[in-house]
Structure formats: structure tokens, C-alpha cells
Protein backbone atom coordinates (compact mmCIF):
# COMPACT_ATOMS: atom_id res chain seq x y z
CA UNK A 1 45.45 49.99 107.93
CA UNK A 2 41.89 50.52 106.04
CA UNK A 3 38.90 50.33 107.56
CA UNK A 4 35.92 49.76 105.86
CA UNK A 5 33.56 52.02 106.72
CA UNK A 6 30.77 49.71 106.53
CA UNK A 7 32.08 47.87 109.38
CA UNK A 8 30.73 50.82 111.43
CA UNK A 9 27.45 50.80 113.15
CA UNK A 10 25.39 52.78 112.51
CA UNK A 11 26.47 52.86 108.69
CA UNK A 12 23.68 51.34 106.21
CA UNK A 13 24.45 47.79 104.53
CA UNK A 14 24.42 47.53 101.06
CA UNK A 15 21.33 45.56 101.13
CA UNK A 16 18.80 47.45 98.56
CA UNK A 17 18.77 50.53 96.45
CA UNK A 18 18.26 53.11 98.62
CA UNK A 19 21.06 51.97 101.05
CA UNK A 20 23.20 51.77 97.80
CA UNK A 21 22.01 55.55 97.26
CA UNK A 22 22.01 56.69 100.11
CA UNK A 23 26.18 55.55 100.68
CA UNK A 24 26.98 56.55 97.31
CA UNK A 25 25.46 59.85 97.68
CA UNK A 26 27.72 60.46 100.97
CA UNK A 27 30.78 59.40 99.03
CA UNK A 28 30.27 62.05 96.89
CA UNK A 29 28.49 64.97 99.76
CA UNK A 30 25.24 65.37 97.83
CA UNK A 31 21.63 64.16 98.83
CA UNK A 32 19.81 61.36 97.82
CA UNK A 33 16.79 63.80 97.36
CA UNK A 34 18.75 66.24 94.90
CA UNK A 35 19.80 62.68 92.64
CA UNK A 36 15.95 61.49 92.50
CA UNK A 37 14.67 65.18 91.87
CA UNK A 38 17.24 66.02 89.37
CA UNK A 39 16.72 62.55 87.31
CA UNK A 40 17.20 64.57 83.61
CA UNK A 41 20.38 66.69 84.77
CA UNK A 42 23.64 66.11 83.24
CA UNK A 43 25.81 67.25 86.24
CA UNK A 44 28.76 65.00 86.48
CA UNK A 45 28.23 64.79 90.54
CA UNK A 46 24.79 63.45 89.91
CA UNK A 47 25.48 61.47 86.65
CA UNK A 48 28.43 59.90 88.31
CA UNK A 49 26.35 58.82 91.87
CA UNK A 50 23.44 57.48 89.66
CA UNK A 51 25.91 55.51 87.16
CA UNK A 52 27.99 54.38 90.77
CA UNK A 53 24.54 53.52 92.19
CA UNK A 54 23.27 51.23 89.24
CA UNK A 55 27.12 49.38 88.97
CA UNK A 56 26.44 48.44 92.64
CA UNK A 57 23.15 47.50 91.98
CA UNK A 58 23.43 45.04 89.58
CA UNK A 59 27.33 43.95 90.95
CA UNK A 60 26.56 43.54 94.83
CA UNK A 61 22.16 42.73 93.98
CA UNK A 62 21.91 40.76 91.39
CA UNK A 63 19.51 43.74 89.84
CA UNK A 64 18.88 43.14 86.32
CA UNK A 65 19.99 45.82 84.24
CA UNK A 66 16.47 46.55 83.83
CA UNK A 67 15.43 46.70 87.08
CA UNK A 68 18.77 48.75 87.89
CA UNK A 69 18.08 51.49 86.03
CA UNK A 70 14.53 51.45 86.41
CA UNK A 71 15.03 52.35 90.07
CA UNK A 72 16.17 55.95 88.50
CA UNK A 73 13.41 55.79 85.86
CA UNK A 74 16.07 54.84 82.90
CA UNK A 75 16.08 51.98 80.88
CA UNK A 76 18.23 48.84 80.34
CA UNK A 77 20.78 50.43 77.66
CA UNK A 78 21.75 53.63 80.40
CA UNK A 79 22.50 51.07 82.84
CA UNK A 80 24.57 48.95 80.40
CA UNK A 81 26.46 52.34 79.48
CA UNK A 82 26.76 53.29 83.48
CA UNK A 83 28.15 50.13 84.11
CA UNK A 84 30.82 50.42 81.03
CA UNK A 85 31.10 53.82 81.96
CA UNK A 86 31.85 52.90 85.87
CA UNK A 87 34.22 50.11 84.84
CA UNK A 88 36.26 52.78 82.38
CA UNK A 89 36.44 55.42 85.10
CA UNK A 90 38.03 52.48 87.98
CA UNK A 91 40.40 51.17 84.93
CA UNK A 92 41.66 54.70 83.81
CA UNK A 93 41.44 57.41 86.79
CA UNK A 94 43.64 56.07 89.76
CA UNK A 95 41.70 59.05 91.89
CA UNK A 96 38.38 57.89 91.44
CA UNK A 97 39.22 54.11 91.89
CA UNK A 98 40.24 54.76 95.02
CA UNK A 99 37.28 57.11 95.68
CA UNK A 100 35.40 53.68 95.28
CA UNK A 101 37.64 51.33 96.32
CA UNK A 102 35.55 50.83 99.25
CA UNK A 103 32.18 50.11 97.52
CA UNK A 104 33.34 47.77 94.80
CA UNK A 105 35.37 45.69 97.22
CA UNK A 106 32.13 44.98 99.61
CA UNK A 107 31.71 41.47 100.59
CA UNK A 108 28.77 42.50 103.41
């Protein structure tokens, strides 16, 4: 039987960005502070919560891809890429789909 974590008190709703951060970046045990700091790194943990963070964004609030990717100081075409990029990943790598499983089947 599964869970959702976000069922949980206590456990931020995926209500605006930096509850979609802040989730994402414990799914993957790094800190919302290193991801804004770092915003020009190329580290797959920190590409990978930024491009999860902007899929949620625009699946789960409506962000446009502008305003998406904005929140990380990027511009509309990154977002369209982390979105493509995202959907690739759940498609192809059984491991990290159900990593997210969790996140991209929220109904909160």
C-alpha cells in the first residue's frame, strides 16, 4: 500500500514555487538554498531538481512557461526543454519515474 507522502501533516502542499522546491529538493537530499545559489551549475542533482521543479510548476500551477522558469531566472525555451527533458526521463528510466511517481500523480 502507497502512501502519499503529502497526505502527512506537517508536509508542504504543492501550492506555489517554493513548496514545489522545497519537496523536490527533499526528493533528491539537497537544499533549496544550494539550487537558488548555484542557478549557472550544470550538476545533474541540481539541473534535474530545477527541471523537476519547473514540470510541476507549470503541470500542477498553471505557471506559464515564462513565469516557470523565471522563478529560477531562465527563460521560456529552458523551461520548454525541462519539461521535454522531465517527460523523456519518466518515459525512458523506470528508476527515476518512480523516484517521481509521487509528485506527478498529485491531485492536492
Amino acid at each position: 500500500m502507497n502512501v502519499s507522502v503529502y497526505a502527512i501533516p506537517g508536509i508542504p502542499r504543492l501550492d506555489s514555487p517554493e513548496n514545489i522546491l522545497q519537496v523536490v529538493c527533499d526528493l533528491n537530499k539537497i537544499s533549496p538554498i544550494e539550487v537558488m545559489s548555484n542557478l549557472k551549475s550544470r550538476k545533474r542533482e541540481l539541473v534535474e531538481t530545477r527541471h523537476i521543479s519547473i514540470t510541476l510548476m507549470y503541470k500542477i500551477l498553471k505557471m506559464s512557461n515564462y513565469k516557470a522558469g523565471a522563478f529560477f531566472n531562465k527563460d521560456h525555451a529552458t523551461a520548454i526543454h525541462a519539461r521535454k527533458t522531465i517527460a523523456n526521463l519518466r518515459e525512458t528510466n523506470k528508476e527515476f519515474r518512480l523516484k517521481t511517481d509521487s509528485l506527478f500523480n498529485y491531485n492536492g
